[in-house]
PDB file of N, CA and C in Angstrom:
ATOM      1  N   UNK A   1     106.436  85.045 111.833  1.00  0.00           N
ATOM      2  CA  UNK A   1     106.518  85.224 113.267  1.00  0.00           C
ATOM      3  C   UNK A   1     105.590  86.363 113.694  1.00  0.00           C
ATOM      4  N   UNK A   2     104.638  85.999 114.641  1.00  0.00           N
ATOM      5  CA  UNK A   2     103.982  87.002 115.481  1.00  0.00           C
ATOM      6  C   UNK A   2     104.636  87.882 116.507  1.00  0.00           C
ATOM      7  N   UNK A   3     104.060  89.260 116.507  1.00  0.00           N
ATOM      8  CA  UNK A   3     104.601  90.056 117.715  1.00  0.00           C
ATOM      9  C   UNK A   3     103.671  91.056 118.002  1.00  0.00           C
ATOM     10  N   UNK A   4     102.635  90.158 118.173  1.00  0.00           N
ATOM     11  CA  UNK A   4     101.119  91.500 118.461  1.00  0.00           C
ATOM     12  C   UNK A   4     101.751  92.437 119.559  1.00  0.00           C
ATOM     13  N   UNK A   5     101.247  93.224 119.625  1.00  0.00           N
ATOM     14  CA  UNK A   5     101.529  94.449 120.552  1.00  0.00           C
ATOM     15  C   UNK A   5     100.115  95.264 120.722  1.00  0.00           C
ATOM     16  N   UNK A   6     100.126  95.233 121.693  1.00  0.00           N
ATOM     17  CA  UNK A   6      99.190  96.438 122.301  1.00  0.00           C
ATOM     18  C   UNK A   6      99.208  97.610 122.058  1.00  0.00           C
ATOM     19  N   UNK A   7      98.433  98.852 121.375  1.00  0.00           N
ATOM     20  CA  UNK A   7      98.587  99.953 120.867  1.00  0.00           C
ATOM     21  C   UNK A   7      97.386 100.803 121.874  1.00  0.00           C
ATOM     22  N   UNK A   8      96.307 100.875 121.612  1.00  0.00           N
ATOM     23  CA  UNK A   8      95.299 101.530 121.831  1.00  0.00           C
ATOM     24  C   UNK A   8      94.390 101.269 121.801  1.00  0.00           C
ATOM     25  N   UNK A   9      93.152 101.655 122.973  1.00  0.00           N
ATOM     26  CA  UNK A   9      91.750 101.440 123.387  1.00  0.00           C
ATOM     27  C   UNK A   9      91.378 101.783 121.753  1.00  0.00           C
ATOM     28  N   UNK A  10      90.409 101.110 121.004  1.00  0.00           N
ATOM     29  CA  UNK A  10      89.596 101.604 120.236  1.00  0.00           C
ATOM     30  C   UNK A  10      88.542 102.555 120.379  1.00  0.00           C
ATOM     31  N   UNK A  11      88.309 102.532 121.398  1.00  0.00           N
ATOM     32  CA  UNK A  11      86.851 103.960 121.290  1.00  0.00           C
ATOM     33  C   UNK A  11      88.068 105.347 121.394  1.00  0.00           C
ATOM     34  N   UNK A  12      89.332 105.117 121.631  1.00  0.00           N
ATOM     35  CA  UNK A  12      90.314 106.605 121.321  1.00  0.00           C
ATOM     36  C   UNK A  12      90.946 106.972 119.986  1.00  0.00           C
ATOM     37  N   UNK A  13      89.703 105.915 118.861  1.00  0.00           N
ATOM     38  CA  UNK A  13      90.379 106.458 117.623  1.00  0.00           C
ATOM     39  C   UNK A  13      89.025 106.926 117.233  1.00  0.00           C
ATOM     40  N   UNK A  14      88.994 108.485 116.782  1.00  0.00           N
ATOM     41  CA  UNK A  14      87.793 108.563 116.565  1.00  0.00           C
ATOM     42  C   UNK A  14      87.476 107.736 114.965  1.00  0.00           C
ATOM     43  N   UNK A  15      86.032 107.981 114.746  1.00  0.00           N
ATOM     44  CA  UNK A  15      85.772 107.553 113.249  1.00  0.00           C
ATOM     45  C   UNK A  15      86.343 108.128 112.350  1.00  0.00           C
ATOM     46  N   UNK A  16      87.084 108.156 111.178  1.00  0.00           N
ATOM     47  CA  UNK A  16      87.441 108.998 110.251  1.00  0.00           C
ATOM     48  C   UNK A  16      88.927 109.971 110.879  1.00  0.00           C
ATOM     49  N   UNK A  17      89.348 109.343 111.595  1.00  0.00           N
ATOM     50  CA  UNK A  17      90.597 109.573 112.371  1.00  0.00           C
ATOM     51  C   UNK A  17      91.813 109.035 113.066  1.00  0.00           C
ATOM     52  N   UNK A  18      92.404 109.309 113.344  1.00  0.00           N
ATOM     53  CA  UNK A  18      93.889 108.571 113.349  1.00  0.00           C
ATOM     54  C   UNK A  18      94.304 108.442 114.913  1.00  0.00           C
ATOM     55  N   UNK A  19      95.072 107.495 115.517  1.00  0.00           N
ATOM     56  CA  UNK A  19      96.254 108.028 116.064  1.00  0.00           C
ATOM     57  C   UNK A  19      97.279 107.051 116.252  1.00  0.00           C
ATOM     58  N   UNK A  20      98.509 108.022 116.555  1.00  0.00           N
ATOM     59  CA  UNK A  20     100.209 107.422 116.257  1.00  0.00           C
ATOM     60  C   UNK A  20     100.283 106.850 117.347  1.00  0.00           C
ATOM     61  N   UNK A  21     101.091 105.778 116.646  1.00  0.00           N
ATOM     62  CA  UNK A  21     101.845 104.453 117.858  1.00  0.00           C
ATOM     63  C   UNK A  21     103.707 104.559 117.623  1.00  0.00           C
ATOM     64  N   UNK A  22     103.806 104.742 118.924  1.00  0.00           N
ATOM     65  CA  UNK A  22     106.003 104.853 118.518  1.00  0.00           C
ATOM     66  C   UNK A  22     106.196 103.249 118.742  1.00  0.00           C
ATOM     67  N   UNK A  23     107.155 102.767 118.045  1.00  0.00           N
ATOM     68  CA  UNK A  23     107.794 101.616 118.301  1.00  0.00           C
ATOM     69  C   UNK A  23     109.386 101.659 117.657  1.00  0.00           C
ATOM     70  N   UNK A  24     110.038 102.272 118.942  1.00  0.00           N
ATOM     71  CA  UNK A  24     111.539 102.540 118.749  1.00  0.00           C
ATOM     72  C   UNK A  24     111.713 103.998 117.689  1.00  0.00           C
ATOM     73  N   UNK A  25     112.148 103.792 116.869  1.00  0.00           N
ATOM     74  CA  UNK A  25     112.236 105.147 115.723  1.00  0.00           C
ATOM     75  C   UNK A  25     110.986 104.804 114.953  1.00  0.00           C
ATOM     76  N   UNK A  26     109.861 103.915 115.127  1.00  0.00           N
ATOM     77  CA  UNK A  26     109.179 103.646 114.177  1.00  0.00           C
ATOM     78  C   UNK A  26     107.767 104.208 114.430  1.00  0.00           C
ATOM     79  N   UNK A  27     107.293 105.396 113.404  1.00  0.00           N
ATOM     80  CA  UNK A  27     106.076 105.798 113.870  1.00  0.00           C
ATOM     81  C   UNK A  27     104.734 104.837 112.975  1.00  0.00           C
ATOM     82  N   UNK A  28     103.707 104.723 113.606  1.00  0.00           N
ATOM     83  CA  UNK A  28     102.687 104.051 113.065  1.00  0.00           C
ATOM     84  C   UNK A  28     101.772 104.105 113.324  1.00  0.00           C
ATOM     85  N   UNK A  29     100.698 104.647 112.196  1.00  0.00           N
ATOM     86  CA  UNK A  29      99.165 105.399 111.945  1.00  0.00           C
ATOM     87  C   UNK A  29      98.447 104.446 112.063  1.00  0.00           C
ATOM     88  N   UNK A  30      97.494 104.380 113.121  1.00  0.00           N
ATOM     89  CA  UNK A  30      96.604 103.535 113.148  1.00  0.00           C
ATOM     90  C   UNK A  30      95.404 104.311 113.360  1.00  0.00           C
ATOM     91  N   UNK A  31      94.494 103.991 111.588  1.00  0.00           N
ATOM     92  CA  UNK A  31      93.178 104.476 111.223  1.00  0.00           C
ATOM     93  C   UNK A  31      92.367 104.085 111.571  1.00  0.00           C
ATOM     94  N   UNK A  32      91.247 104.898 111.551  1.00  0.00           N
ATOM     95  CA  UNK A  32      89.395 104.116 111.745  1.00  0.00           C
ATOM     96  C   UNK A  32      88.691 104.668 110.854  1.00  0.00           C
ATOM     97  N   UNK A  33      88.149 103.673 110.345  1.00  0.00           N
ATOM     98  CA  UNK A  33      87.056 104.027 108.779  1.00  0.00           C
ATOM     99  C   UNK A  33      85.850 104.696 109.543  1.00  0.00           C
ATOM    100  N   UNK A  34      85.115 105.214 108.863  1.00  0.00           N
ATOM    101  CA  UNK A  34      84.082 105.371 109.215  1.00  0.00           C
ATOM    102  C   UNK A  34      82.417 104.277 109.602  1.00  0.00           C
ATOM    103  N   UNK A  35      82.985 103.003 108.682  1.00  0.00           N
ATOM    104  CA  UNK A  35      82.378 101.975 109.137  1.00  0.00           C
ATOM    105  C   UNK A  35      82.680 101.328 110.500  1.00  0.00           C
ATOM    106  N   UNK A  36      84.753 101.564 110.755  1.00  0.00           N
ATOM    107  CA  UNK A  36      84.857 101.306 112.321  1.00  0.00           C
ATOM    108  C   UNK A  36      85.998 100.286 111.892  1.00  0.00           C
ATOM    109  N   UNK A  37      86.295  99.878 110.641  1.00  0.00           N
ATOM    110  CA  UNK A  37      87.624  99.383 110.473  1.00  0.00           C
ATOM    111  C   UNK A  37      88.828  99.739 110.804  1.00  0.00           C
ATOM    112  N   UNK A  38      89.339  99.244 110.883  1.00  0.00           N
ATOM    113  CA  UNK A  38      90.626  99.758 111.964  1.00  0.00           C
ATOM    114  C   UNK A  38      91.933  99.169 111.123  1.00  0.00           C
ATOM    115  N   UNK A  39      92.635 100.106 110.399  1.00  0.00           N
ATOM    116  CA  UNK A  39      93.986 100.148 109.516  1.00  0.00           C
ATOM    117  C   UNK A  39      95.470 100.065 110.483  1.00  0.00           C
ATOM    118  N   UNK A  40      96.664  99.694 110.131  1.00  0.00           N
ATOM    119  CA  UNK A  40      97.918 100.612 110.497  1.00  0.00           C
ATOM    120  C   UNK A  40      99.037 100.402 109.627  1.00  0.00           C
ATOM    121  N   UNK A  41      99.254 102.033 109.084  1.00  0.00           N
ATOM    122  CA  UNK A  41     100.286 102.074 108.336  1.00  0.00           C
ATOM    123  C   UNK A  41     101.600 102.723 108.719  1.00  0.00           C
ATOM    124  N   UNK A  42     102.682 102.749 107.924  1.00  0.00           N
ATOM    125  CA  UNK A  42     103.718 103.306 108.469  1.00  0.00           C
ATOM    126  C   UNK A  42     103.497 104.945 108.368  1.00  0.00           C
ATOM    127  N   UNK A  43     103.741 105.605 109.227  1.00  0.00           N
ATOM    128  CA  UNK A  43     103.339 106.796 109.265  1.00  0.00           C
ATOM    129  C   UNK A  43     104.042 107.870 108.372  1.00  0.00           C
ATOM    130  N   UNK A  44     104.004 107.793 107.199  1.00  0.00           N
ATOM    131  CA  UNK A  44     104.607 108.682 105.973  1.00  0.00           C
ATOM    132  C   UNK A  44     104.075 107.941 104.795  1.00  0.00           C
ATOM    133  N   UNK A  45     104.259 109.068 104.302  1.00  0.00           N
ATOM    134  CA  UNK A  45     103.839 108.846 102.467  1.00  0.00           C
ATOM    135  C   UNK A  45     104.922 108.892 101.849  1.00  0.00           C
ATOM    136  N   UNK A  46     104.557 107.541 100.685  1.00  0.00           N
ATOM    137  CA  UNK A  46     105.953 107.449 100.161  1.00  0.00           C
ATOM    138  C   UNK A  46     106.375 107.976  98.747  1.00  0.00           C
ATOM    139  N   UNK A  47     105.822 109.128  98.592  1.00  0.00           N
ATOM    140  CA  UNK A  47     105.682 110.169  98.145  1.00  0.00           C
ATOM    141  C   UNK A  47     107.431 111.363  98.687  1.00  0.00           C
ATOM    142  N   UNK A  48     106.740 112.277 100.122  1.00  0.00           N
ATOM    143  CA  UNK A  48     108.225 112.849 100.104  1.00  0.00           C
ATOM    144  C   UNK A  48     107.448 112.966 101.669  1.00  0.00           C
ATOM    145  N   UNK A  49     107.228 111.403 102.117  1.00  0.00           N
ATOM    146  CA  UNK A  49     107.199 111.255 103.969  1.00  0.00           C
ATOM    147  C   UNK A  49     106.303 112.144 104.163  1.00  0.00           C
ATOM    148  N   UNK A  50     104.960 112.762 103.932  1.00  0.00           N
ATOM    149  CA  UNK A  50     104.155 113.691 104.479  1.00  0.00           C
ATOM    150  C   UNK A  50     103.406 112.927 105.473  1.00  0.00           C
ATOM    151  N   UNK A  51     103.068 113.691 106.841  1.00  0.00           N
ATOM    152  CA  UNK A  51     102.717 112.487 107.912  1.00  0.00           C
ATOM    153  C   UNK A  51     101.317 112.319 107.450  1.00  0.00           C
ATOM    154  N   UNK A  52     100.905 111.315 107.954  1.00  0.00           N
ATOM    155  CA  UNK A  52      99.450 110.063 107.608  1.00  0.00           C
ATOM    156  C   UNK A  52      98.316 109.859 108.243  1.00  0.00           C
ATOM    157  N   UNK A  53      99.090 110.506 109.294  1.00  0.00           N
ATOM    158  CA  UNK A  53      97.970 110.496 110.375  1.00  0.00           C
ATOM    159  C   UNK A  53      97.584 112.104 110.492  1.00  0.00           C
ATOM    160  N   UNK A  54      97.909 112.813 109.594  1.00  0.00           N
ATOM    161  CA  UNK A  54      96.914 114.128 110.124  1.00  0.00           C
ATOM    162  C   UNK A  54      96.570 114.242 108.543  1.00  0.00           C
ATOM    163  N   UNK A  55      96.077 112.958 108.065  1.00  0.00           N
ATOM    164  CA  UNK A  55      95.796 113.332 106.736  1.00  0.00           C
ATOM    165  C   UNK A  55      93.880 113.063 106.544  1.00  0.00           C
ATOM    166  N   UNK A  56      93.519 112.994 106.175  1.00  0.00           N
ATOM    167  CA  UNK A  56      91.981 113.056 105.795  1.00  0.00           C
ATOM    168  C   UNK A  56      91.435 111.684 104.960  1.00  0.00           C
ATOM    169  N   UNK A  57      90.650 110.496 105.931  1.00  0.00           N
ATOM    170  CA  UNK A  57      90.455 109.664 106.224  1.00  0.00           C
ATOM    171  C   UNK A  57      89.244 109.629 105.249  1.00  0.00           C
ATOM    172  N   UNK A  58      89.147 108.344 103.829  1.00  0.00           N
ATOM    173  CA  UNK A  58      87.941 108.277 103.391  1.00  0.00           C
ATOM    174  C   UNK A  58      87.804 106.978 102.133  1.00  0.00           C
ATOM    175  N   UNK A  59      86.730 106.283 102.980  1.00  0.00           N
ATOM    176  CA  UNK A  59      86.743 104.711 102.677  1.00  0.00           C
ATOM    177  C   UNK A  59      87.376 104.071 103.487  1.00  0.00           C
ATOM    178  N   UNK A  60      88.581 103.477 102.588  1.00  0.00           N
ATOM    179  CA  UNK A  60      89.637 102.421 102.871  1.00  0.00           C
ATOM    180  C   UNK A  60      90.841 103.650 102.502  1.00  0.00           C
ATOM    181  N   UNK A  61      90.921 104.935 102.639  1.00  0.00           N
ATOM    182  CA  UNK A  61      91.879 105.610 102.216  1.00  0.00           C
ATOM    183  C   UNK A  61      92.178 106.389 102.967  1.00  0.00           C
ATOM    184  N   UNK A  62      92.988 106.899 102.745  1.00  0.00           N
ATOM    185  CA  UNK A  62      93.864 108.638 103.504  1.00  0.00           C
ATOM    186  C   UNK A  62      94.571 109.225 102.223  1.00  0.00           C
ATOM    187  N   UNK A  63      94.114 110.467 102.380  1.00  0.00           N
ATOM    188  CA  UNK A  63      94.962 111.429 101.590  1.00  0.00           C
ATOM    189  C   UNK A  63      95.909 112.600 102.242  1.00  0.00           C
ATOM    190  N   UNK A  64      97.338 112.157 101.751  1.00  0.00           N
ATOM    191  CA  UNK A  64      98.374 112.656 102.463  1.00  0.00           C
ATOM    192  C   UNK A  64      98.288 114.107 102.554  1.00  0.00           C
ATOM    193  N   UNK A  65      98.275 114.764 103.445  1.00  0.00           N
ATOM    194  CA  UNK A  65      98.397 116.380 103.815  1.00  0.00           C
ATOM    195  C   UNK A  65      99.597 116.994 102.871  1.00  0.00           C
ATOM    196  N   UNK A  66     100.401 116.322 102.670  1.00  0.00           N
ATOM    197  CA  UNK A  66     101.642 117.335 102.326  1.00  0.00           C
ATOM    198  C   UNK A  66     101.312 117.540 100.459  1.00  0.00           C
ATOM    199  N   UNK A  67     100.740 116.542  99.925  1.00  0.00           N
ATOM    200  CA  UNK A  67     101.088 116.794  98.236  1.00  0.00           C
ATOM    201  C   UNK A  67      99.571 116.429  98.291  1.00  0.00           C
ATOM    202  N   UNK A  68      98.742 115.681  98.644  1.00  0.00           N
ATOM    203  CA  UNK A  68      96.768 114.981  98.093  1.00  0.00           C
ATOM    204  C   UNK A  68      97.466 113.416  97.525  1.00  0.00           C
ATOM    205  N   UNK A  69      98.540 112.672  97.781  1.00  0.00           N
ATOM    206  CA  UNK A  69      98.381 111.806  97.502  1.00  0.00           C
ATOM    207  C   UNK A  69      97.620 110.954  98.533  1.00  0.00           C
ATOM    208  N   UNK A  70      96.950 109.806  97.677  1.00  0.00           N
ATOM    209  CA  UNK A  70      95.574 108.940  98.449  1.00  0.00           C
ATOM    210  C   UNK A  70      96.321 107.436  98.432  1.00  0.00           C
ATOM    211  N   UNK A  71      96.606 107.397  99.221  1.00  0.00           N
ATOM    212  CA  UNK A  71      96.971 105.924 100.149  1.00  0.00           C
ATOM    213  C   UNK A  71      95.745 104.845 100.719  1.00  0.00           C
ATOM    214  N   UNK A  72      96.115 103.579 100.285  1.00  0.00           N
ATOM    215  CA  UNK A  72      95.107 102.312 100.421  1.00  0.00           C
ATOM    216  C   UNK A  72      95.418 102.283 101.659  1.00  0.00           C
ATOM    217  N   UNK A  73      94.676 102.339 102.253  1.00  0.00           N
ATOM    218  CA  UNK A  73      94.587 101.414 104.284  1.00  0.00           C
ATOM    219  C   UNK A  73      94.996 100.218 104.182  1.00  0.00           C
ATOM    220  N   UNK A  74      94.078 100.240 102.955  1.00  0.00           N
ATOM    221  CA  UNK A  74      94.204  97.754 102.752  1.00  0.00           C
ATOM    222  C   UNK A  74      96.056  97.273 103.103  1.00  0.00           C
ATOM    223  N   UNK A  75      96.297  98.334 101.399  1.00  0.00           N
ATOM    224  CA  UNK A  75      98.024  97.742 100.938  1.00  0.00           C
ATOM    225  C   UNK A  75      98.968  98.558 101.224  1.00  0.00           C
ATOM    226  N   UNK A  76      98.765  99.969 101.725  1.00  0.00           N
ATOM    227  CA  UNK A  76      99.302 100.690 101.696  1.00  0.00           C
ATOM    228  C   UNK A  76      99.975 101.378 100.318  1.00  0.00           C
ATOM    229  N   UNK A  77      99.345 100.909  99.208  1.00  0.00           N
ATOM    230  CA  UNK A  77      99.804 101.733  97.422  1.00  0.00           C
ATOM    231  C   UNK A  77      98.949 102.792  97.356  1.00  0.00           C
ATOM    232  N   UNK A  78     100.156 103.336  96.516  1.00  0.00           N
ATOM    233  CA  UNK A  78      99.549 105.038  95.991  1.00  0.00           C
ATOM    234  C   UNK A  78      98.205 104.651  95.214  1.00  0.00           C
ATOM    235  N   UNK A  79      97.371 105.334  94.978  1.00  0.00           N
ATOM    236  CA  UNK A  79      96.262 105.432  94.503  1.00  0.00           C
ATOM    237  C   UNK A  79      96.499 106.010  92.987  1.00  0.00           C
ATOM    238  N   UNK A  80      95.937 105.827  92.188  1.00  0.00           N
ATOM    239  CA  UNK A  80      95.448 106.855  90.409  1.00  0.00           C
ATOM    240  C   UNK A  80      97.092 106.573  89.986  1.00  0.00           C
ATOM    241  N   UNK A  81      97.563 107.876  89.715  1.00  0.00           N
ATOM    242  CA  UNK A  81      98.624 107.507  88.430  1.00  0.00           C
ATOM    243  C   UNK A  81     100.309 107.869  89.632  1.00  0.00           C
ATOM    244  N   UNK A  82      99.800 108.177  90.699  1.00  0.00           N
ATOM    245  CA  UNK A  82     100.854 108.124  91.708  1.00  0.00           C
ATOM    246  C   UNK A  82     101.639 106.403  92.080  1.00  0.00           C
ATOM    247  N   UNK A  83     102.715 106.471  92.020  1.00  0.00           N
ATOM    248  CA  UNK A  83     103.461 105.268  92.708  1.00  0.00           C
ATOM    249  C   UNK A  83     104.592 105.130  93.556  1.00  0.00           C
ATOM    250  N   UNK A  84     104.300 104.149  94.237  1.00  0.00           N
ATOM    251  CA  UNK A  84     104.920 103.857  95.569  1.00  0.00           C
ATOM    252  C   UNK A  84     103.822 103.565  96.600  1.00  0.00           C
ATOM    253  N   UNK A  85     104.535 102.909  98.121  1.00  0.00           N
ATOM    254  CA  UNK A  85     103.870 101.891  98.960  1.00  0.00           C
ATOM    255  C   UNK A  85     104.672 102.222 100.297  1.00  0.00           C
ATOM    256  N   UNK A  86     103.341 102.408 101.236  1.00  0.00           N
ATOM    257  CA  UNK A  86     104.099 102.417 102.363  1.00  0.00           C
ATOM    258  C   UNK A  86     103.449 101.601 103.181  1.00  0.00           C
ATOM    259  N   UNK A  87     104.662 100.979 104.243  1.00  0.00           N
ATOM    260  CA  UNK A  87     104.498  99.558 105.108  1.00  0.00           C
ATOM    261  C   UNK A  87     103.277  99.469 105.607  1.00  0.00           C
ATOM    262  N   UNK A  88     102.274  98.257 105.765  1.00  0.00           N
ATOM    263  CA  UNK A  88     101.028  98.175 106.346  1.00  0.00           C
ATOM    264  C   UNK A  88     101.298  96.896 107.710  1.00  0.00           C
ATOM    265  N   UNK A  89     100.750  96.957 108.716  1.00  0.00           N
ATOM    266  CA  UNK A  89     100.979  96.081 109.942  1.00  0.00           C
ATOM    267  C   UNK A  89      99.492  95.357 109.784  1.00  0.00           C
ATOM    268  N   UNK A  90      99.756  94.102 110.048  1.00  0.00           N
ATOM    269  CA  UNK A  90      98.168  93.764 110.568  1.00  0.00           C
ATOM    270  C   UNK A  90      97.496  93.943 111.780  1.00  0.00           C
ATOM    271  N   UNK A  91      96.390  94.148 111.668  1.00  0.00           N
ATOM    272  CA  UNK A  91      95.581  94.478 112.864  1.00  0.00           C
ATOM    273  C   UNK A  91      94.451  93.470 113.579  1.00  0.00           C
ATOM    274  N   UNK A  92      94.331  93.700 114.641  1.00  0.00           N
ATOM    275  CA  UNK A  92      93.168  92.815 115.111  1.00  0.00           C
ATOM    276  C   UNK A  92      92.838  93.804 116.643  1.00  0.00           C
ATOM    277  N   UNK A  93      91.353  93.659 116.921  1.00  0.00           N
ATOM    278  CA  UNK A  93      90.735  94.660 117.674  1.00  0.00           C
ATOM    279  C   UNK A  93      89.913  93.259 118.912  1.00  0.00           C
ATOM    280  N   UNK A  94      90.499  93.195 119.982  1.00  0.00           N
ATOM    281  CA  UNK A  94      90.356  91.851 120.629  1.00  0.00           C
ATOM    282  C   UNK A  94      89.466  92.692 122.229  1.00  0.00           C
ATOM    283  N   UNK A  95      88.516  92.912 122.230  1.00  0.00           N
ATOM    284  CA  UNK A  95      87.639  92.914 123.290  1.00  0.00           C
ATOM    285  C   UNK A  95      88.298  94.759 123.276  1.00  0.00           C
ATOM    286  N   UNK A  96      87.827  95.645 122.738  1.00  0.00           N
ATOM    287  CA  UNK A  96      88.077  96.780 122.255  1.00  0.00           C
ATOM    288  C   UNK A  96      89.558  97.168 122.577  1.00  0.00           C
ATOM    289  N   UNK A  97      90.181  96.594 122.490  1.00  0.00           N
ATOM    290  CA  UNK A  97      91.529  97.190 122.530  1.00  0.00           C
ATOM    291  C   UNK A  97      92.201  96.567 120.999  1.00  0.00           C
ATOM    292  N   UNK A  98      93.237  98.134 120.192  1.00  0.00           N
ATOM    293  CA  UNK A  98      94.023  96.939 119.306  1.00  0.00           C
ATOM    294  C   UNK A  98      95.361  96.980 119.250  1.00  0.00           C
ATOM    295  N   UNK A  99      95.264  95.804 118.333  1.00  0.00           N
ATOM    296  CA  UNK A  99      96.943  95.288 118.743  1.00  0.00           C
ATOM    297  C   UNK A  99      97.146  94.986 117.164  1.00  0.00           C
ATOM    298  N   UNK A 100      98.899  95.531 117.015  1.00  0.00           N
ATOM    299  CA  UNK A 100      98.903  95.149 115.828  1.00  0.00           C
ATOM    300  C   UNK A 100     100.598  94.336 115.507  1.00  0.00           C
ATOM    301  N   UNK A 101     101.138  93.865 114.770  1.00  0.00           N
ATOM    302  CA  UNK A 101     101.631  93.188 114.571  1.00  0.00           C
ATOM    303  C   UNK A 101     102.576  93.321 113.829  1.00  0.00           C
ATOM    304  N   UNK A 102     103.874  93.597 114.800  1.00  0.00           N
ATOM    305  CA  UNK A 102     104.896  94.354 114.403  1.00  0.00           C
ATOM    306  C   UNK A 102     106.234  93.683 114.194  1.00  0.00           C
TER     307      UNK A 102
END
C-alpha cells in the first residue's frame, strides 16, 4: 500500500545535508548526496538512537554523531563490523518537490 506524502521542496536540502520530517511521533531524515540523491531514513541510529540528521553525509552514507557509526542511505545497515538497521522510506522527487512513502 502507497501513502506518498509530501515532505519538502528539494532545493531546501542542501547537498551533503539533511532535513527532518515529523509524522506523528515519527521523526524522518531525509538526505541529499552530493550527486543530488535524495535518501529517508528513520531518524536514529540503531546503535543507541544518535540523531541522523546532524550526522555527516558521504556517498550513499551518514555517519552517526553520537558513536561514528556509518549508516547505508540505500538499506539503512550498519556499515564494517557494526550491526543493526534502521527503517528506510522510499523516495521519489516529482517536479522538485519530495515525497516519500510512509
Amino acid at each position: 500500500m502507497s501513502n506518498w506524502t509530501q515532505v519538502v521542496e528539494l532545493e531546501n536540502i542542501p547537498l551533503l545535508g539533511s532535513r527532518v520530517f515529523r509524522s506523528g511521533e515519527q521523526e524522518i531524515a531525509i538526505f541529499r548526496t552530493r550527486e543530488g540523491r535524495v535518501f529517508a531514513l528513520h531518524n536514529a541510529c540503531p546503535h543507541q538512537r544518535g540523531v541522523l540528521s546532524e550526522g555527516i553525509v558521504h556517498g550513499n552514507r551518514v555517519t552517526c554523531p553520537l558513536h561514528n557509526w556509518v549508516i547505508n542511505l540505500e538499506d539503512g545497515e550498519a556499515q564494517g563490523a557494526d550491526e543493526g538497521q534502521t527503517a528506510c522510506f522510499e523516495v521519489q522527487v516529482r517536479q522538485g518537490i519530495v515525497y516519500i512513502n510512509l
